[in-house]
Structures are given as structure tokens and as C-alpha cells.
N, C-alpha and C. Protein backbone atom coordinates (compact mmCIF):
# COMPACT_ATOMS: atom_id res chain seq x y z
N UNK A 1 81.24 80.93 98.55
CA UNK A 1 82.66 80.71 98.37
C UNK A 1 82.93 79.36 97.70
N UNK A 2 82.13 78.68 98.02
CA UNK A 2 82.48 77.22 97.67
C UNK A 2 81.87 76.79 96.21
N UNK A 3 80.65 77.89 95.84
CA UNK A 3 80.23 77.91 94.43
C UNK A 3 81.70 78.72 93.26
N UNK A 4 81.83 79.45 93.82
CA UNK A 4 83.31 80.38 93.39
C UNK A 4 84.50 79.50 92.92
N UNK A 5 84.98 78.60 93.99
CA UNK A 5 86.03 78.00 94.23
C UNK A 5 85.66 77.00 92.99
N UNK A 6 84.58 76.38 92.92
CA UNK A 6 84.39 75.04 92.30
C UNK A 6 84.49 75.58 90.78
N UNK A 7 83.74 76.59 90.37
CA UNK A 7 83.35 77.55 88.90
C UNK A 7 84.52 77.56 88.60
N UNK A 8 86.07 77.36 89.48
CA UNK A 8 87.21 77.99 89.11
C UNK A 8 87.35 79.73 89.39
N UNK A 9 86.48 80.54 89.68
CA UNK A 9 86.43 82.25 89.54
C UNK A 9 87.54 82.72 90.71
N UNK A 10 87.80 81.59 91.78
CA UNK A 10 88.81 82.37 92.64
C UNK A 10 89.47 80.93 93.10
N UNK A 11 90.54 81.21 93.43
CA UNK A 11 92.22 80.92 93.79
C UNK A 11 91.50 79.88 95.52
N UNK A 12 92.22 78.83 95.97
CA UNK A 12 91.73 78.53 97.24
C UNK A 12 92.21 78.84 98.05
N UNK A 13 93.58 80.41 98.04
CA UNK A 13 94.29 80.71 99.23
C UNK A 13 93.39 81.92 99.45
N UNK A 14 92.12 82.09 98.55
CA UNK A 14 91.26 83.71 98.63
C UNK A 14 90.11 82.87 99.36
N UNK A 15 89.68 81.89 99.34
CA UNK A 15 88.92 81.26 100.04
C UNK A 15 89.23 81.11 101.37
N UNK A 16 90.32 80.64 101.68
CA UNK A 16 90.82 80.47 102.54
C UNK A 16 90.93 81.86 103.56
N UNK A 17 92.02 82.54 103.12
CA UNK A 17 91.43 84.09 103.40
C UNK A 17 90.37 84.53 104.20
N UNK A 18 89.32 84.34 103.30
CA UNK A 18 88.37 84.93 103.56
C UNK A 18 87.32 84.27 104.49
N UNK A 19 87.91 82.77 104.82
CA UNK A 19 87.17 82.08 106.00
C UNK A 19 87.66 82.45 107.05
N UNK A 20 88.80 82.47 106.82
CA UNK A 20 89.54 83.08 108.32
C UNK A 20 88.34 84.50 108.71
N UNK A 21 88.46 85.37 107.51
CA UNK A 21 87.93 86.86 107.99
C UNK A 21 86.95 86.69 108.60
N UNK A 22 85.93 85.69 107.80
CA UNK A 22 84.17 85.57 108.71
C UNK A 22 84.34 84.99 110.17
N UNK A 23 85.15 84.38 110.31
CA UNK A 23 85.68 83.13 111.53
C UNK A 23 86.15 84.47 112.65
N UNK A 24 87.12 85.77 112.19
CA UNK A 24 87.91 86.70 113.65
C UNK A 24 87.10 88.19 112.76
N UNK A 25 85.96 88.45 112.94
CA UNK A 25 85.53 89.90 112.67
C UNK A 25 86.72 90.79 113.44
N UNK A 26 87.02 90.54 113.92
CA UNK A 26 87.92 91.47 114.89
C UNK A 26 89.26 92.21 113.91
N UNK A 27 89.61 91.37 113.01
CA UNK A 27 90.73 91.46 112.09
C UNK A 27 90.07 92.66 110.79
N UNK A 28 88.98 93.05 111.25
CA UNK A 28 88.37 94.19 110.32
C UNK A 28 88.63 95.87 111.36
N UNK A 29 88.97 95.65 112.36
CA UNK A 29 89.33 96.64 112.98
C UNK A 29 90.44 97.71 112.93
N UNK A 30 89.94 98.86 112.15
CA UNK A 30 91.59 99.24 111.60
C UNK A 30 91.56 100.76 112.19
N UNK A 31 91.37 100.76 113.47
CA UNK A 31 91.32 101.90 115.03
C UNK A 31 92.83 102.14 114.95
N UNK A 32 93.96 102.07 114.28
CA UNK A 32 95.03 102.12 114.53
C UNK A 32 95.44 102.50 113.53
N UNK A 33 94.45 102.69 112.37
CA UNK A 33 94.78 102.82 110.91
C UNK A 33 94.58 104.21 111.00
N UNK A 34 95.34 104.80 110.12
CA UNK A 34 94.72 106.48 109.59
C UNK A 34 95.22 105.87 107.93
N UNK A 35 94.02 106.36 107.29
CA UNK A 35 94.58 105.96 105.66
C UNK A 35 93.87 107.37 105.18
N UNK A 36 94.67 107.97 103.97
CA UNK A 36 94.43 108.84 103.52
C UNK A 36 93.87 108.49 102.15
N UNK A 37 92.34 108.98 101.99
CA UNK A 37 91.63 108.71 100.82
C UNK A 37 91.89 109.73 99.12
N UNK A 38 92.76 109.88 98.68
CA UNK A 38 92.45 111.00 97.53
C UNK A 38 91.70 110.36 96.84
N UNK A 39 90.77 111.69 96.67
CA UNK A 39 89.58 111.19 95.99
C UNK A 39 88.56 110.41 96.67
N UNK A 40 88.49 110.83 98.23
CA UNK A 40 87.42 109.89 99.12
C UNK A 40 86.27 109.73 98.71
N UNK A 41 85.25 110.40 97.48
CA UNK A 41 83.99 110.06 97.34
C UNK A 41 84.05 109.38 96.26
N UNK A 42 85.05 109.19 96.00
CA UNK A 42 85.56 108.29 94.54
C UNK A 42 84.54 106.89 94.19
N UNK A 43 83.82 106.19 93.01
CA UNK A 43 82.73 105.63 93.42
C UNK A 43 83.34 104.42 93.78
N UNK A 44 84.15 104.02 92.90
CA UNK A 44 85.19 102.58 93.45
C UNK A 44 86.17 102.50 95.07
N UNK A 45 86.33 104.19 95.20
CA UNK A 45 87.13 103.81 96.54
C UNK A 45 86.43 103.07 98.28
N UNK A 46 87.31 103.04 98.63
CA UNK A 46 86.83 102.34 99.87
C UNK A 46 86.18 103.04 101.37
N UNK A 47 85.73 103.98 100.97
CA UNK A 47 85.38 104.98 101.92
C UNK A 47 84.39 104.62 102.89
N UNK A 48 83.18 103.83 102.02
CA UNK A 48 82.02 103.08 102.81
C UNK A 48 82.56 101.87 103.79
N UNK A 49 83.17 101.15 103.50
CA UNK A 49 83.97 99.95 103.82
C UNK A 49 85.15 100.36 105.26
N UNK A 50 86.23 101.50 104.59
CA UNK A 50 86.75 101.63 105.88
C UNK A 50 85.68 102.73 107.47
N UNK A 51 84.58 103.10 106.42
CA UNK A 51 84.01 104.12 107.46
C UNK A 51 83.07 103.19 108.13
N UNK A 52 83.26 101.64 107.88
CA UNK A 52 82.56 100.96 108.57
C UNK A 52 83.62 99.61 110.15
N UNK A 53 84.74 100.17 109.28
CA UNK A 53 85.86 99.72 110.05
C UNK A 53 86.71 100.29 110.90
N UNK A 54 85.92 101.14 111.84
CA UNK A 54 86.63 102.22 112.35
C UNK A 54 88.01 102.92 112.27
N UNK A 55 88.04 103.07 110.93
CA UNK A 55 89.24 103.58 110.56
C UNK A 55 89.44 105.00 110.86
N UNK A 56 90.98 105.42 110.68
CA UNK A 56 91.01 106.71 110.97
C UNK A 56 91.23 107.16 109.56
N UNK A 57 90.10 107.63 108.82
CA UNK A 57 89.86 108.18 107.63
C UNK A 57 90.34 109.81 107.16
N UNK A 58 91.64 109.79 106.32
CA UNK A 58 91.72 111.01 106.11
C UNK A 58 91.33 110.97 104.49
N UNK A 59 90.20 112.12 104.70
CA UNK A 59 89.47 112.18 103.06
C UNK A 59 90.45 113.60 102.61
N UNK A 60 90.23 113.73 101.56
CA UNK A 60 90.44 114.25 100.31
C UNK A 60 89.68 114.76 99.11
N UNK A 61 88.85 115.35 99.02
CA UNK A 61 87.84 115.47 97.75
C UNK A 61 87.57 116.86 97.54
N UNK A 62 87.09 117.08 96.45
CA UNK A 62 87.01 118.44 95.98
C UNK A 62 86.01 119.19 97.33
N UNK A 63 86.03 120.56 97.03
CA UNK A 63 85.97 121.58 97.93
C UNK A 63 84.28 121.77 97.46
N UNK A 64 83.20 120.88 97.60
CA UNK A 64 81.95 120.81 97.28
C UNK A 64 81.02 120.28 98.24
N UNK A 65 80.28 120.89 98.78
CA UNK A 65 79.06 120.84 99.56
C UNK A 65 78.46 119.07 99.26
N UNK A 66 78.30 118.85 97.97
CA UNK A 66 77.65 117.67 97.80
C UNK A 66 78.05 116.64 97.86
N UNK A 67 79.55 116.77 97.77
CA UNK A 67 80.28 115.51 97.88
C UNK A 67 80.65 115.56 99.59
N UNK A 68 80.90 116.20 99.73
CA UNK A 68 80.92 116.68 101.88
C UNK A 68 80.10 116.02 102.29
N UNK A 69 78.79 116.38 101.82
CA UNK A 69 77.79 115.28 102.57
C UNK A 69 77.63 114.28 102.42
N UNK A 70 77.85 113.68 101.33
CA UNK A 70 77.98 112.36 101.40
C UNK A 70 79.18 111.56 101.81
N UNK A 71 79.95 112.28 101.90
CA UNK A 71 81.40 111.69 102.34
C UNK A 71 80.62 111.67 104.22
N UNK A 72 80.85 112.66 104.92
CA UNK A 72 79.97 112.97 106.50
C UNK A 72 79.14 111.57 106.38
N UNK A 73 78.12 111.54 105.42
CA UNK A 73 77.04 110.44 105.69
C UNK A 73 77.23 109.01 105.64
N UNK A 74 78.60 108.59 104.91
CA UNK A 74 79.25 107.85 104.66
C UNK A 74 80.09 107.56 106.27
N UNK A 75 80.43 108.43 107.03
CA UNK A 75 81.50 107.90 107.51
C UNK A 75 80.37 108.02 109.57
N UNK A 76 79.29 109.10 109.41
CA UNK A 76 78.29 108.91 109.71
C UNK A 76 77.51 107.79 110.25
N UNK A 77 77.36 107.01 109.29
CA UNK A 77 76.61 105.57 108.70
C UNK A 77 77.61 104.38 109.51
N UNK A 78 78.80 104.69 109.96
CA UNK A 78 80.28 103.61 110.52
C UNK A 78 80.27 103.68 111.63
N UNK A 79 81.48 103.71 111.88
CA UNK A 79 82.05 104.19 113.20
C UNK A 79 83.44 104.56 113.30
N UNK A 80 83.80 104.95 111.39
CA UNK A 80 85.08 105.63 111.84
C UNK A 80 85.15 107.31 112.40
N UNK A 81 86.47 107.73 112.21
CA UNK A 81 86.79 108.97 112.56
C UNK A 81 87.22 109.76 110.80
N UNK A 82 87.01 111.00 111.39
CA UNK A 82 86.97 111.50 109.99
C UNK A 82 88.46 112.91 110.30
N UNK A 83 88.76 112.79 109.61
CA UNK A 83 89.75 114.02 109.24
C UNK A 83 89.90 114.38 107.62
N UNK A 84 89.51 115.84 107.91
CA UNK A 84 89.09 116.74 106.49
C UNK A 84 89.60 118.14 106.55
N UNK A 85 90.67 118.31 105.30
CA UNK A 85 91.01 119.80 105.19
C UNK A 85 90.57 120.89 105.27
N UNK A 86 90.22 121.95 105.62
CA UNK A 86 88.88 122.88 105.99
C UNK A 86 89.49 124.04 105.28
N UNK A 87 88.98 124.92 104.55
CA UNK A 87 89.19 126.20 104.13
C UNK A 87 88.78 126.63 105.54
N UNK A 88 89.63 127.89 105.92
CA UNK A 88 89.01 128.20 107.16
C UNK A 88 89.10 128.15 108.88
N UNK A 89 89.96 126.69 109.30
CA UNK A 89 90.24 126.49 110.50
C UNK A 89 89.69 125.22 110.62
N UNK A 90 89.61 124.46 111.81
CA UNK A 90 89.30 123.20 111.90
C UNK A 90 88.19 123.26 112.83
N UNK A 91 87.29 122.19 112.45
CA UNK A 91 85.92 122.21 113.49
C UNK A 91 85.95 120.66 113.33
N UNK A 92 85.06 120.14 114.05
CA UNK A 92 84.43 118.85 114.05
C UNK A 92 83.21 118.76 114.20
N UNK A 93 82.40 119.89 113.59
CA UNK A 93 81.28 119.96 113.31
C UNK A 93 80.79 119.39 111.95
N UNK A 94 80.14 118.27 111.82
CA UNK A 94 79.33 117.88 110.64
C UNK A 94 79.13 119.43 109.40
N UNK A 95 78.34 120.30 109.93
CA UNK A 95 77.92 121.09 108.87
C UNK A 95 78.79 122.01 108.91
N UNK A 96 79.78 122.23 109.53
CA UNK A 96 81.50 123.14 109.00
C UNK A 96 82.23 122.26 107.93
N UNK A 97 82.11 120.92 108.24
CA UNK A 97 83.23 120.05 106.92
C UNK A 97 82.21 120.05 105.81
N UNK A 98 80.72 119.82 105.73
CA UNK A 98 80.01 120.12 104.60
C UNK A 98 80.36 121.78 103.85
N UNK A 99 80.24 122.37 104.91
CA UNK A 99 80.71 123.70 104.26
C UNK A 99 82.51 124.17 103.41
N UNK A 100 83.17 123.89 104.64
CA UNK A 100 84.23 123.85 104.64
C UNK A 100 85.31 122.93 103.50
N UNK A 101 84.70 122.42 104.01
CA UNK A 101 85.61 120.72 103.61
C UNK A 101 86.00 120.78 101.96
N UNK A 102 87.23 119.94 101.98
CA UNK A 102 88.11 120.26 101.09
C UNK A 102 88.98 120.48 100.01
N UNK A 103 89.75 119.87 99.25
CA UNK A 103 91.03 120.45 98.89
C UNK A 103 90.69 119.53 97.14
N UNK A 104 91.43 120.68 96.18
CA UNK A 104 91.82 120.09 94.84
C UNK A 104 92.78 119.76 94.33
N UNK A 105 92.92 118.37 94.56
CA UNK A 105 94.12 117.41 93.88
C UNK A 105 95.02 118.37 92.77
N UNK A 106 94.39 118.89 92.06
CA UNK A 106 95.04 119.61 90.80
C UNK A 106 95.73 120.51 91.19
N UNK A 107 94.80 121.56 91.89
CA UNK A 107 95.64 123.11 92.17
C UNK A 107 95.92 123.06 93.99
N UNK A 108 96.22 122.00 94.90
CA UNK A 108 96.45 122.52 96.25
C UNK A 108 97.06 121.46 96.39
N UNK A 109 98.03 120.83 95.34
CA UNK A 109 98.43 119.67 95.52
C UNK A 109 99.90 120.09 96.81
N UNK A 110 100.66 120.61 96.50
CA UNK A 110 101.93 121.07 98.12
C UNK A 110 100.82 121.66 99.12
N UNK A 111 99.86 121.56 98.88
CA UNK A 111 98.86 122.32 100.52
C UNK A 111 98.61 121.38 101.30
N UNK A 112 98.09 119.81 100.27
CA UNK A 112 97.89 118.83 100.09
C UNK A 112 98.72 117.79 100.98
N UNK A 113 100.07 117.85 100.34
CA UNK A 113 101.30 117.16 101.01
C UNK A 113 101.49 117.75 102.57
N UNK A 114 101.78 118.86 102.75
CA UNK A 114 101.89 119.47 104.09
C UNK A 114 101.06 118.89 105.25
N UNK A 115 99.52 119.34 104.51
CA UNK A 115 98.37 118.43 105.64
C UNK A 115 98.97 117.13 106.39
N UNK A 116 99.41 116.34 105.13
CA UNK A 116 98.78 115.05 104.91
C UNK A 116 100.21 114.66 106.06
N UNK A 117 101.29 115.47 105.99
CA UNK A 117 102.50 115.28 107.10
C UNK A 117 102.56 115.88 108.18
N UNK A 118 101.44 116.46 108.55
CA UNK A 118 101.47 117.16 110.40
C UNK A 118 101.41 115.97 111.16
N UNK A 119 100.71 114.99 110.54
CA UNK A 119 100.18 113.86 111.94
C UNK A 119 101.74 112.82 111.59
N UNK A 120 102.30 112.63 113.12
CA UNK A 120 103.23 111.60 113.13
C UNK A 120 102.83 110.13 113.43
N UNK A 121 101.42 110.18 112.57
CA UNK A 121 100.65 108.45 112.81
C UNK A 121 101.25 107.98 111.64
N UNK A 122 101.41 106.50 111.82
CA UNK A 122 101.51 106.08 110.39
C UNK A 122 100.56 106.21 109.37
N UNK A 123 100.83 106.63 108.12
CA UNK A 123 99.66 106.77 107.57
C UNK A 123 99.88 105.96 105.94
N UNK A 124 98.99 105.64 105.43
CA UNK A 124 98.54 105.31 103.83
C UNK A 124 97.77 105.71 103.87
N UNK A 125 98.49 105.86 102.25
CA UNK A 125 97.99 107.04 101.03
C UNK A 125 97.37 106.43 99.93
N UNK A 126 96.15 106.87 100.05
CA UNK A 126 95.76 105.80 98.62
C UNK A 126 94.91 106.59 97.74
N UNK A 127 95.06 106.49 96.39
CA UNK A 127 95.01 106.95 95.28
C UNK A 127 93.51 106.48 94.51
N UNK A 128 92.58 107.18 94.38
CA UNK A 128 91.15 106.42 93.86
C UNK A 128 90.61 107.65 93.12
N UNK A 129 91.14 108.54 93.08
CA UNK A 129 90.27 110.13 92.30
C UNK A 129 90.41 109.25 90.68
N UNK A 130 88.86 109.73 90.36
CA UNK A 130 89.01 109.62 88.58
C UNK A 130 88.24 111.06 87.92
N UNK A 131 88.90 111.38 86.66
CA UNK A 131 88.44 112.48 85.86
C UNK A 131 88.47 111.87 84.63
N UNK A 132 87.38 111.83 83.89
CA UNK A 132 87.45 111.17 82.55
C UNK A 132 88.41 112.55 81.43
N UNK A 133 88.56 111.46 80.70
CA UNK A 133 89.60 112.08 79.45
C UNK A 133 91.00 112.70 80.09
N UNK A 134 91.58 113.18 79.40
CA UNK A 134 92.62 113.49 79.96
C UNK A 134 93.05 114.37 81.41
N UNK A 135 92.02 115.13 81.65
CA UNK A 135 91.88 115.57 82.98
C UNK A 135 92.35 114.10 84.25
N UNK A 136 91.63 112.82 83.54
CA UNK A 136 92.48 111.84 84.39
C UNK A 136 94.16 111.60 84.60
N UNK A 137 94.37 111.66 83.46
CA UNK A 137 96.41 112.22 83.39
C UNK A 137 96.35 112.88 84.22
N UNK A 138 96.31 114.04 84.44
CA UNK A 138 96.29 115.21 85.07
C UNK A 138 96.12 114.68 86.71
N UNK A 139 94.83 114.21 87.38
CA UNK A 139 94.58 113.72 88.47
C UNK A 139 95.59 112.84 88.83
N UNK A 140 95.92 111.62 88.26
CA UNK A 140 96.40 110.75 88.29
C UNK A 140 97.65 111.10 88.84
N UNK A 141 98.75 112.22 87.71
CA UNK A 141 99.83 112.65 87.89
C UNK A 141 99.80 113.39 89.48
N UNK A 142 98.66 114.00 89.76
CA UNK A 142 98.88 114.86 90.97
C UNK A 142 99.05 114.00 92.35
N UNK A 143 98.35 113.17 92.01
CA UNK A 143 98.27 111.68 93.36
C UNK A 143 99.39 110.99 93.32
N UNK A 144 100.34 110.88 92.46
CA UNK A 144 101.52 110.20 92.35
C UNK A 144 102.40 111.37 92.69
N UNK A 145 102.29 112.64 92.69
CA UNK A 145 103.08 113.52 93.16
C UNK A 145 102.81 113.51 94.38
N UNK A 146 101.93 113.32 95.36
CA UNK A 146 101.24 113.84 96.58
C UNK A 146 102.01 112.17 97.15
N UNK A 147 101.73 111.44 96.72
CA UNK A 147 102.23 110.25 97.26
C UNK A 147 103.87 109.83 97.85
N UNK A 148 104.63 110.39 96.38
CA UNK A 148 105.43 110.79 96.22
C UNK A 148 106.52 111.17 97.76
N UNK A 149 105.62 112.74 97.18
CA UNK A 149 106.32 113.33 98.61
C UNK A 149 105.64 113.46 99.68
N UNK A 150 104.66 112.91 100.51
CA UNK A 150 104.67 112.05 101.38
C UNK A 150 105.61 111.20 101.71
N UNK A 151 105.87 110.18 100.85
CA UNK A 151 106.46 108.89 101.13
C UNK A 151 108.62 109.28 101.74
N UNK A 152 108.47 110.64 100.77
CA UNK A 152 109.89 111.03 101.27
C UNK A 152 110.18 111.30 102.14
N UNK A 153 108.76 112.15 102.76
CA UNK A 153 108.87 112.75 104.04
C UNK A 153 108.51 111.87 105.21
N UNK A 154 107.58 110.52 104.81
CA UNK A 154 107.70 110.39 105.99
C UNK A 154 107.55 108.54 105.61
N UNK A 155 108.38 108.28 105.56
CA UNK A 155 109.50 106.98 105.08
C UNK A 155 108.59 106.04 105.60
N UNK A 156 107.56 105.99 107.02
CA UNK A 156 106.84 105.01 107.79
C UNK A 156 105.55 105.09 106.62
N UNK A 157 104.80 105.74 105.76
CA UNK A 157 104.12 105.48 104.91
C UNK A 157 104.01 104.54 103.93
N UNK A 158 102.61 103.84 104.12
CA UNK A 158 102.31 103.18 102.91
C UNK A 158 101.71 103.86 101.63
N UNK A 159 101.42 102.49 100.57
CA UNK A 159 100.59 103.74 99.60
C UNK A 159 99.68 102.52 99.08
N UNK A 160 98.78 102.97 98.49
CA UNK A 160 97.30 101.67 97.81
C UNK A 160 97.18 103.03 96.55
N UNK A 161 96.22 101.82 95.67
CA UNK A 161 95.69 102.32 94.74
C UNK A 161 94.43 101.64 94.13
N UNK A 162 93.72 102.18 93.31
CA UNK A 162 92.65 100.83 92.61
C UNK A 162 92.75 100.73 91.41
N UNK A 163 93.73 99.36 90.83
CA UNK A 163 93.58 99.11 90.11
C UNK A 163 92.36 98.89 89.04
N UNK A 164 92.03 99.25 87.54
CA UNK A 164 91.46 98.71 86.47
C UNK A 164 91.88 97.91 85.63
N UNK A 165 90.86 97.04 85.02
CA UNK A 165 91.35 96.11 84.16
C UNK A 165 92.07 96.62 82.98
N UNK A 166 91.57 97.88 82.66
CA UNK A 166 92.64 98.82 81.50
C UNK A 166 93.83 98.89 82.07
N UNK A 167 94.47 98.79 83.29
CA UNK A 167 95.47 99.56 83.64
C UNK A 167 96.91 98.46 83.19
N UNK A 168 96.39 96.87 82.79
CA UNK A 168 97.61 96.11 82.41
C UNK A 168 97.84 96.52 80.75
N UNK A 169 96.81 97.43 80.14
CA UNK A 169 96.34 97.47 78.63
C UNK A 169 97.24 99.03 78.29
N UNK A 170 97.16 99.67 79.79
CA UNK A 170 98.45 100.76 79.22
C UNK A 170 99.93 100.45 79.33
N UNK A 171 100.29 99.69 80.65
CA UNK A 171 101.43 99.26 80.47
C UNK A 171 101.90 98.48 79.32
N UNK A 172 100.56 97.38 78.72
CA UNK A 172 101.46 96.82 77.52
C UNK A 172 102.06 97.94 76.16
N UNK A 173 100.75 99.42 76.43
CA UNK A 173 101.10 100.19 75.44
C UNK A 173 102.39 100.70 75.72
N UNK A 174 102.28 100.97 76.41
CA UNK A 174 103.38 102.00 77.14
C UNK A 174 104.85 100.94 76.58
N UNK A 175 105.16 99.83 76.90
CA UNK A 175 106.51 99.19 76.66
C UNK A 175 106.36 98.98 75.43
N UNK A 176 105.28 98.85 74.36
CA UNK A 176 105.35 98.71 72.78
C UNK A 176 105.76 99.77 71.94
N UNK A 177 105.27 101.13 73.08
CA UNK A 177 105.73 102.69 72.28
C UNK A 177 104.70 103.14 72.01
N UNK A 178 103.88 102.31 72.33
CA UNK A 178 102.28 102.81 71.26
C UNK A 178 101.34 104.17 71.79
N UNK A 179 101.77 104.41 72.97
CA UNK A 179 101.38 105.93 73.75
C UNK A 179 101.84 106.50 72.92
């Protein structure tokens, strides 16, 4: 931190920050959290991180065996809790959500919203699915719809996202006209 700080590479209220964090581990405890992952096996999202923070993890990811398991092994590997859409009925069996497990941003996006509003926990919604080329429009648009109406329905919601360094490079397009 203190090599960081001096290089100039970070701010001294992120230092600061982040002494506090090493100083109260306890403030990593997010047992009270339910955050909803779209796009939970996403490689940038935070899935490893909150499944190590006992979060109450609601994933999101395509309806594929391979990404199931690694999402399971991921959250496995923690000590959070997992909640996953199931074709099928609900189990809390490891190899039913590998099988089972769920849903496509694109085409189950109102199946999507419904889920994501049975539980009266507070919840955030956060946005990390990527599809290269324009199929990303497409993703993108569906997570801002899903967010969307969530957020209407249930007003106590937050929302996250992960920013890219491209993403200040479309807004400048976007206000020049140049899209």
C-alpha cells in the first residue's frame, strides 16, 4: 500500500480504506447480504470474493452443466449460501443445480425478474454477463431491463455493475453522435 501510495497509483482515502479493512476482517461479512449475480460465472464478476464472504449469493448464468460446476465449486470453496433458478423445482443438492441450474438473460428475462422478487430480503442486483460483439448490446440491454424492473418492484433494491475502461469511451461517443 505504501509502495502504491508513494508511485502516486492510488488516492490516500483508498489506503486508508483499506487499512481499516485488514485492521476489522469482520466488515467482510456480508451474512445479511443476498446480491444477485447476472452473469455469476462472469470472469470479472465477484462470485469468488463474495462466495468467500458469506454472502447470500443469488447466481444467474446460463442453463449449462459447466458453468454450474464451477459456479457450486466456487461458492463450495467459501462459505456463502447459494440460490439458483432450477428448471424443474428446487433442491439444494449440489448435483441437481449442476444439472438443473439456470436461466438465459436473453430469452427468460420476465422469468428472470419474477424469481429475483419472491424473496422480501433486500437484495442487489448486479450486472457482470459479457457476450462479445453485439450479442453484448443484447446482454447488456437484458440486465438493465431485469434491473430495471426489479428496482420498481421492489424500491429497497440496490444495483452494481463492472465497469470497463471502454465504458467512459462510449459515453464520450454516445454525446458526440458518433454511435
Amino acid at each position: 500500500l505504501d509502495a502504491w501510495l508513494a508511485a502516486g497509483m492510488v488516492e490516500p482515502s483508498l489506503v486508508d480504506m483499506l487499512r481499516w479493512v485488514i485492521a476489522h476482517p469482520e466488515a467482510l461479512d456480508l451474512s445479511d447480504q443476498r446480491i444477485a449475480l447476472l452473469g455469476a460465472r462472469a470472469e470479472m464478476g465477484p462470485l469468488p470474493w463474495l462466495s468467500r464472504w458469506r454472502a447470500q449469493i443469488v447466481a444467474i448464468d446460463l442453463p449449462r452443466p459447466d458453468i454450474w460446476r464451477r459456479i457450486v465449486a466456487d461458492v463450495d470453496a467459501g462459505n456463502a449460501t447459494l440460490y439458483a433458478p432450477l428448471r424443474g423445482g428446487t433442491s439444494e443438492d449440489a448435483d441437481a443445480i449442476i444439472a438443473q441450474g439456470g436461466a438465459d438473460l436473453l430469452t427468460d428475462t420476465p422469468g428472470i425478474v419474477d424469481w429475483l422478487c419472491e424473496s422480501d430480503l433486500p437484495l442487489t442486483v448486479g450486472a457482470y454477463a459479457y457476450l462479445d460483439g453485439a450479442l453484448h448490446v443484447r446482454v447488456s440491454a437484458a440486465m438493465d431491463a431485469i434491473q430495471a424492473a426489479v428496482l420498481a418492484r421492489r424500491p429497497d433494491s440496490t444495483l452494481a455493475m463492472l465497469a470497463t475502461p471502454t465504458d467512459i469511451l462510449s459515453l464520450i461517443h454516445i454525446s458526440q453522435g458518433i454511435v
